[in-house]
C-alpha atoms as a PDB file:
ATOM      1  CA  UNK A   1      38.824 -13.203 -13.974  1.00  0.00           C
ATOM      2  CA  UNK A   2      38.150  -9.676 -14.557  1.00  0.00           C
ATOM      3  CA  UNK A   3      36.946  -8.671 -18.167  1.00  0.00           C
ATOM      4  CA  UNK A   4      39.332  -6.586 -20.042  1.00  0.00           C
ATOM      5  CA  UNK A   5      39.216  -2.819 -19.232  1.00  0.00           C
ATOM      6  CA  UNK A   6      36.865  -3.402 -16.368  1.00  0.00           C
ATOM      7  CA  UNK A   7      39.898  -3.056 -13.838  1.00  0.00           C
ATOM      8  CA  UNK A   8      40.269   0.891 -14.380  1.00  0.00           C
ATOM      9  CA  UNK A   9      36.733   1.955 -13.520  1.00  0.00           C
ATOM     10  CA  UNK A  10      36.483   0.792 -10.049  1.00  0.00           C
ATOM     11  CA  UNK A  11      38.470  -2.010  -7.754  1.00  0.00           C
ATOM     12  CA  UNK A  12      34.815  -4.430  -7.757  1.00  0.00           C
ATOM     13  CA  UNK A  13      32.804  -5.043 -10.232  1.00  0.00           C
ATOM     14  CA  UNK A  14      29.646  -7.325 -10.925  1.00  0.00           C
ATOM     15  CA  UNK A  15      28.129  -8.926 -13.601  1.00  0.00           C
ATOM     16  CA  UNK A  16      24.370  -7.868 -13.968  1.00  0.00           C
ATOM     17  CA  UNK A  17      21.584  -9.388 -16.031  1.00  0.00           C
ATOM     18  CA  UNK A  18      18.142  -7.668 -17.130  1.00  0.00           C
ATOM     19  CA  UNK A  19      15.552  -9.177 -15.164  1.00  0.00           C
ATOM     20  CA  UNK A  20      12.649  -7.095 -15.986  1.00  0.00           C
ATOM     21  CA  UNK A  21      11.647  -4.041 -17.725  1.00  0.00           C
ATOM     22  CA  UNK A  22       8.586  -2.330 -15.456  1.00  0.00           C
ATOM     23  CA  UNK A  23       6.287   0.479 -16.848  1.00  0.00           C
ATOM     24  CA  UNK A  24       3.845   2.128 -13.863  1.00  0.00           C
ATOM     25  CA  UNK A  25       0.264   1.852 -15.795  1.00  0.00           C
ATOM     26  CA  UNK A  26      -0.452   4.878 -13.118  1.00  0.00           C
ATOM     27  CA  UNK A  27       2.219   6.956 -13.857  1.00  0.00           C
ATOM     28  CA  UNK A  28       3.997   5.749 -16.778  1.00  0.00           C
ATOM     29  CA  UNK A  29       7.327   5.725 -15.554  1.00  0.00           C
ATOM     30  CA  UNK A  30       9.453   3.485 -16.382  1.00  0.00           C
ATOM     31  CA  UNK A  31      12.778   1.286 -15.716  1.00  0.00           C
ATOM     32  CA  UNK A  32      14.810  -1.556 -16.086  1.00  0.00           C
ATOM     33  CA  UNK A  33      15.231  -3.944 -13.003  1.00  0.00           C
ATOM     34  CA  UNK A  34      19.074  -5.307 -13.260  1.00  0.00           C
ATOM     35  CA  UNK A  35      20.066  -8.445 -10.902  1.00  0.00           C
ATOM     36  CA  UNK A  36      23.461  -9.703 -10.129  1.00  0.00           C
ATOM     37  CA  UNK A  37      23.902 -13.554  -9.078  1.00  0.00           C
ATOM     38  CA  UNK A  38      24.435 -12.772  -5.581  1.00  0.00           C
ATOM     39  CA  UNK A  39      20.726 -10.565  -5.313  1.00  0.00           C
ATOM     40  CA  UNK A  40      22.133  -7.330  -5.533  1.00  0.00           C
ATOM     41  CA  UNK A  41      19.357  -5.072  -7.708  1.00  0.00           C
ATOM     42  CA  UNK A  42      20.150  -1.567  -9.447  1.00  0.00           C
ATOM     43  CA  UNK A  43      16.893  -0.228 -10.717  1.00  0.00           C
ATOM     44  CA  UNK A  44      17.969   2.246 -14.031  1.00  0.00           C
ATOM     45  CA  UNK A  45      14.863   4.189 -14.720  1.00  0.00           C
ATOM     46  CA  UNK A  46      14.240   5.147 -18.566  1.00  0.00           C
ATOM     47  CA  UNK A  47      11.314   6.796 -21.198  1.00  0.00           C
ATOM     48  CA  UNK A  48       8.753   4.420 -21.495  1.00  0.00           C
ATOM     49  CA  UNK A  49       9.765   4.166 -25.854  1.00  0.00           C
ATOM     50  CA  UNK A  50      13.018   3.011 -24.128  1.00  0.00           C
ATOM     51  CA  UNK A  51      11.225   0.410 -21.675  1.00  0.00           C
ATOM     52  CA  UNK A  52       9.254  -0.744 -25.239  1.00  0.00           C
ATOM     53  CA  UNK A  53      12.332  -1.222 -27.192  1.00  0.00           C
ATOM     54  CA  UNK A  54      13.867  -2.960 -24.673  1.00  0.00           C
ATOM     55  CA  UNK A  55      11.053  -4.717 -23.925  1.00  0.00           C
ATOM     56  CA  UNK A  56      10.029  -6.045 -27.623  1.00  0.00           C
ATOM     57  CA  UNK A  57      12.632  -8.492 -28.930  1.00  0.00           C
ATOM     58  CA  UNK A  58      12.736  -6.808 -32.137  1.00  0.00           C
ATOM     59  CA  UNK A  59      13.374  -3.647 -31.529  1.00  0.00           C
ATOM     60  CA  UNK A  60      10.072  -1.652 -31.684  1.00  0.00           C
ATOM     61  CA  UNK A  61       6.706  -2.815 -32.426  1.00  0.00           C
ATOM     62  CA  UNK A  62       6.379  -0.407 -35.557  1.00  0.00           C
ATOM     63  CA  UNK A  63       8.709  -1.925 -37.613  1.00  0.00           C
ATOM     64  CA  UNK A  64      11.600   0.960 -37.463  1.00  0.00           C
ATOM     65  CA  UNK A  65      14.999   0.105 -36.732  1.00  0.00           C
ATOM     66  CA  UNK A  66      15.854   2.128 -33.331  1.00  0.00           C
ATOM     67  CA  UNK A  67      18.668   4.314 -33.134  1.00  0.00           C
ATOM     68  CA  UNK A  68      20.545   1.909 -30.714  1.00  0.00           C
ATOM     69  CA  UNK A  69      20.221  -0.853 -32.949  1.00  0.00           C
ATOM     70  CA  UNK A  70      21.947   1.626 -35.575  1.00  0.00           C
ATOM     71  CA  UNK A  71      24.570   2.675 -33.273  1.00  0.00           C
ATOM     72  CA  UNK A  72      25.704  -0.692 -32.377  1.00  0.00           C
ATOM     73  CA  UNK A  73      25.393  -2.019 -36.199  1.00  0.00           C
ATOM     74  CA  UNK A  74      27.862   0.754 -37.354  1.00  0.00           C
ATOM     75  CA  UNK A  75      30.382   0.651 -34.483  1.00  0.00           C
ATOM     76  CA  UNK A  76      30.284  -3.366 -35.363  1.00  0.00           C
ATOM     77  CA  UNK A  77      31.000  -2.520 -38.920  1.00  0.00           C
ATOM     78  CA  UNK A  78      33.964  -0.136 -38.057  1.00  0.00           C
ATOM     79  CA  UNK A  79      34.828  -3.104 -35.494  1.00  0.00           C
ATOM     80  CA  UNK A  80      34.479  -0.835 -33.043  1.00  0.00           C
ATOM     81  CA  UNK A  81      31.670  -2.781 -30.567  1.00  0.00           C
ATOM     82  CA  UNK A  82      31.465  -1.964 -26.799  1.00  0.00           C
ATOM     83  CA  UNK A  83      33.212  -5.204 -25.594  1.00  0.00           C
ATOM     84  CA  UNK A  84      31.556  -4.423 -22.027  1.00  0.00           C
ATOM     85  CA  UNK A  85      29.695  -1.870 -20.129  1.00  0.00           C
ATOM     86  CA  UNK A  86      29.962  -0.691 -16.411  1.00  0.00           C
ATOM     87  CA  UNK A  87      27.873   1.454 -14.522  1.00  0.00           C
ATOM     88  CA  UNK A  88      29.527   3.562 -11.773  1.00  0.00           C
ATOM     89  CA  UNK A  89      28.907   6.806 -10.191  1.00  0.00           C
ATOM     90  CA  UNK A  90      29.514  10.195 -10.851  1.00  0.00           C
ATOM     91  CA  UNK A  91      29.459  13.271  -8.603  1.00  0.00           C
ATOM     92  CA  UNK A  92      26.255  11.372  -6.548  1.00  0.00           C
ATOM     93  CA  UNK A  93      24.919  10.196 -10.192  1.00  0.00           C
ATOM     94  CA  UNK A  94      24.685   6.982 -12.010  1.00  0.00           C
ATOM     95  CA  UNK A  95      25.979   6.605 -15.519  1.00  0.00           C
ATOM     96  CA  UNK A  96      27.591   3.948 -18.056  1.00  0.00           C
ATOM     97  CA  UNK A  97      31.081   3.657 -19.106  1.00  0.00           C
ATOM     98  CA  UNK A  98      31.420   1.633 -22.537  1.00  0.00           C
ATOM     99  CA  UNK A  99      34.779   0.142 -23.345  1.00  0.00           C
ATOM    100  CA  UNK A 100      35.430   0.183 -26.906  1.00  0.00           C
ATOM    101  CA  UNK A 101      38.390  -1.594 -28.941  1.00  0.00           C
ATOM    102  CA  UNK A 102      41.061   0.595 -30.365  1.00  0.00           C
ATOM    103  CA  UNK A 103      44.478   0.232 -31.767  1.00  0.00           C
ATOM    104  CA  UNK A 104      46.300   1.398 -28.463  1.00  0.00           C
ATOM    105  CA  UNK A 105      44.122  -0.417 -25.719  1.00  0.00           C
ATOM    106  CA  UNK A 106      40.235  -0.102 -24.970  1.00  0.00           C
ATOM    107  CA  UNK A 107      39.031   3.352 -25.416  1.00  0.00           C
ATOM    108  CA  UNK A 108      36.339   4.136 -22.481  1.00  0.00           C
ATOM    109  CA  UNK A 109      33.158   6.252 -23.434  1.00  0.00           C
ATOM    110  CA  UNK A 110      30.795   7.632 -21.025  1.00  0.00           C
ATOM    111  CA  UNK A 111      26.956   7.871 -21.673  1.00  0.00           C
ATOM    112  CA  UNK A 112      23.536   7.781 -19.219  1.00  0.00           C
ATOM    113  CA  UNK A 113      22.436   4.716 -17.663  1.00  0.00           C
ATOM    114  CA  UNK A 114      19.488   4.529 -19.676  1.00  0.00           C
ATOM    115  CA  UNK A 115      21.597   4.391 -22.894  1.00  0.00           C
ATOM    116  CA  UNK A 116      24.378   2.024 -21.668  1.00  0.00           C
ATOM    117  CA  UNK A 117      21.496  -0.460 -20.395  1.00  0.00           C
ATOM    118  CA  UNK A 118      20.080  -0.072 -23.885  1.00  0.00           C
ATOM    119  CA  UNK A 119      23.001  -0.821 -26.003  1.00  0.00           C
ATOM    120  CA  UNK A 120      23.851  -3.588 -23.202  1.00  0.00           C
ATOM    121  CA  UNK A 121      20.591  -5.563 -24.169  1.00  0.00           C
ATOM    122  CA  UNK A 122      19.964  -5.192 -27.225  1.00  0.00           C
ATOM    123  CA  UNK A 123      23.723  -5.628 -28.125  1.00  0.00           C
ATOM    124  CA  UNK A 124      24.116  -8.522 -25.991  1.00  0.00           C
ATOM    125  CA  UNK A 125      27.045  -7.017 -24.139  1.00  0.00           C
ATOM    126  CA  UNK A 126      28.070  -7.767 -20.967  1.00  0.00           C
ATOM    127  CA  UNK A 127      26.843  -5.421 -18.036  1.00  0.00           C
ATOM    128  CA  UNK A 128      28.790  -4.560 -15.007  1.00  0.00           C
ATOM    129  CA  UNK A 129      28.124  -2.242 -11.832  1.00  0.00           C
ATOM    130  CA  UNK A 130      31.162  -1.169  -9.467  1.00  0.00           C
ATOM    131  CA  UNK A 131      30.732  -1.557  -5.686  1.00  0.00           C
ATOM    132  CA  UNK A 132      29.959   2.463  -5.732  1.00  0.00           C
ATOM    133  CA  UNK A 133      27.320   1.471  -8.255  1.00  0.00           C
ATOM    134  CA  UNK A 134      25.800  -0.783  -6.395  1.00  0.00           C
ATOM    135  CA  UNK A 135      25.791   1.016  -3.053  1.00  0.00           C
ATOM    136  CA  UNK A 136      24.349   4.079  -5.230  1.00  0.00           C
ATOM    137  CA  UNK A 137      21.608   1.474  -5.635  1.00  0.00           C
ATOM    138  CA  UNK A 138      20.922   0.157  -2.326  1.00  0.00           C
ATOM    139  CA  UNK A 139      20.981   3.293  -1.165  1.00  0.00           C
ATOM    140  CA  UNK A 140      18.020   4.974  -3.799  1.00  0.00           C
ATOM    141  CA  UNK A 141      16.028   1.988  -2.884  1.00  0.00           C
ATOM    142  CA  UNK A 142      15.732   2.687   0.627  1.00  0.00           C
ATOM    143  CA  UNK A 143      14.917   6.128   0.208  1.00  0.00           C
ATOM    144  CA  UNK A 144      12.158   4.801  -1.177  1.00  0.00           C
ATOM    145  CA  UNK A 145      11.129   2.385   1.346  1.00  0.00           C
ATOM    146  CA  UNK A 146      10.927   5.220   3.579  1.00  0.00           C
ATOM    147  CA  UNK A 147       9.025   7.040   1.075  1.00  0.00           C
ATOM    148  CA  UNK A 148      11.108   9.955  -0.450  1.00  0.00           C
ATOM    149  CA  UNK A 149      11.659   8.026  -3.623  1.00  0.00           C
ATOM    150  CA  UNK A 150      11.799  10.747  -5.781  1.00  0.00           C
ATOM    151  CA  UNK A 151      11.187  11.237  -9.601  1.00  0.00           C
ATOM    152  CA  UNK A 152      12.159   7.831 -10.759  1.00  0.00           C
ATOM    153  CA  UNK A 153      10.122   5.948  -8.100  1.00  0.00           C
ATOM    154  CA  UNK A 154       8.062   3.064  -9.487  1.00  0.00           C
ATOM    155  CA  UNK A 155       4.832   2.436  -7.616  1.00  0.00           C
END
């Protein structure tokens, strides 16, 4: 069954889960490792205060509320909470599409990767790719087999 809303973005979609958050000690970049059931991995590279928050189960280790946590708090209190998230692709580029509830059918809301992964976790929303997403993916990941991996690449 296809979540609601999901349908318009893209003919497939997949669930994904977070599997890992990975910060380079050499480098310091950063990036969250999403898996789908069936093996398929989209690597979303972030800041490494991102890779923290998402990292540390409350939020961030100094004690401050992050602005994602905020975000999602007041769109719950207007009952306005993403009911799902989807990454696709753009013009060659990732990014997230959040589908929020409103009076005349979901409204859809498009932010980076790196933000829609965010809100996904710590919200506890459910995370989708589309087939483009995925091939996106596949595709950045053997770039960097063969080496060109680009800005993003974690060693």
């Amino acid at each position: 069954m296809t979540p609601a809303g999901v349908e318009r973005y893209a003919s497939g979609v997949t669930r994904l889960e977070l599997t890992r958050v990975r910060v380079c000690q050499r480098c310091g970049r950063s990036g969250a490792e999403l898996r789908s059931r069936d093996g398929a991995v989209v690597v979303v590279p972030m800041d490494g205060a991102r890779a923290r928050e998402l990292a540390d189960d409350a939020g961030t280790s100094d004690g401050l509320e992050s602005l994602t946590d905020l975000v999602l708090g007041q769109l719950a209190a207007t009952g306005r909470a993403p009911t799902e998230i989807v990454l696709d692709v753009l013009d060659g580029r990732l990014r997230a599409l959040l589908s929020l509830p409103a009076r005349d059918g979901p409204r859809v809301v498009g932010c980076t990767p790196e933000e829609g992964v965010a809100l996904a976790v710590r919200g506890r929303i459910p995370l989708y790719a589309t087939d483009e997403a995925l091939a996106h993916a596949a595709a950045r990941a053997a770039r960097h087999e063969r080496g060109s991996g680009g800005a993003d690449t974690l060693h």
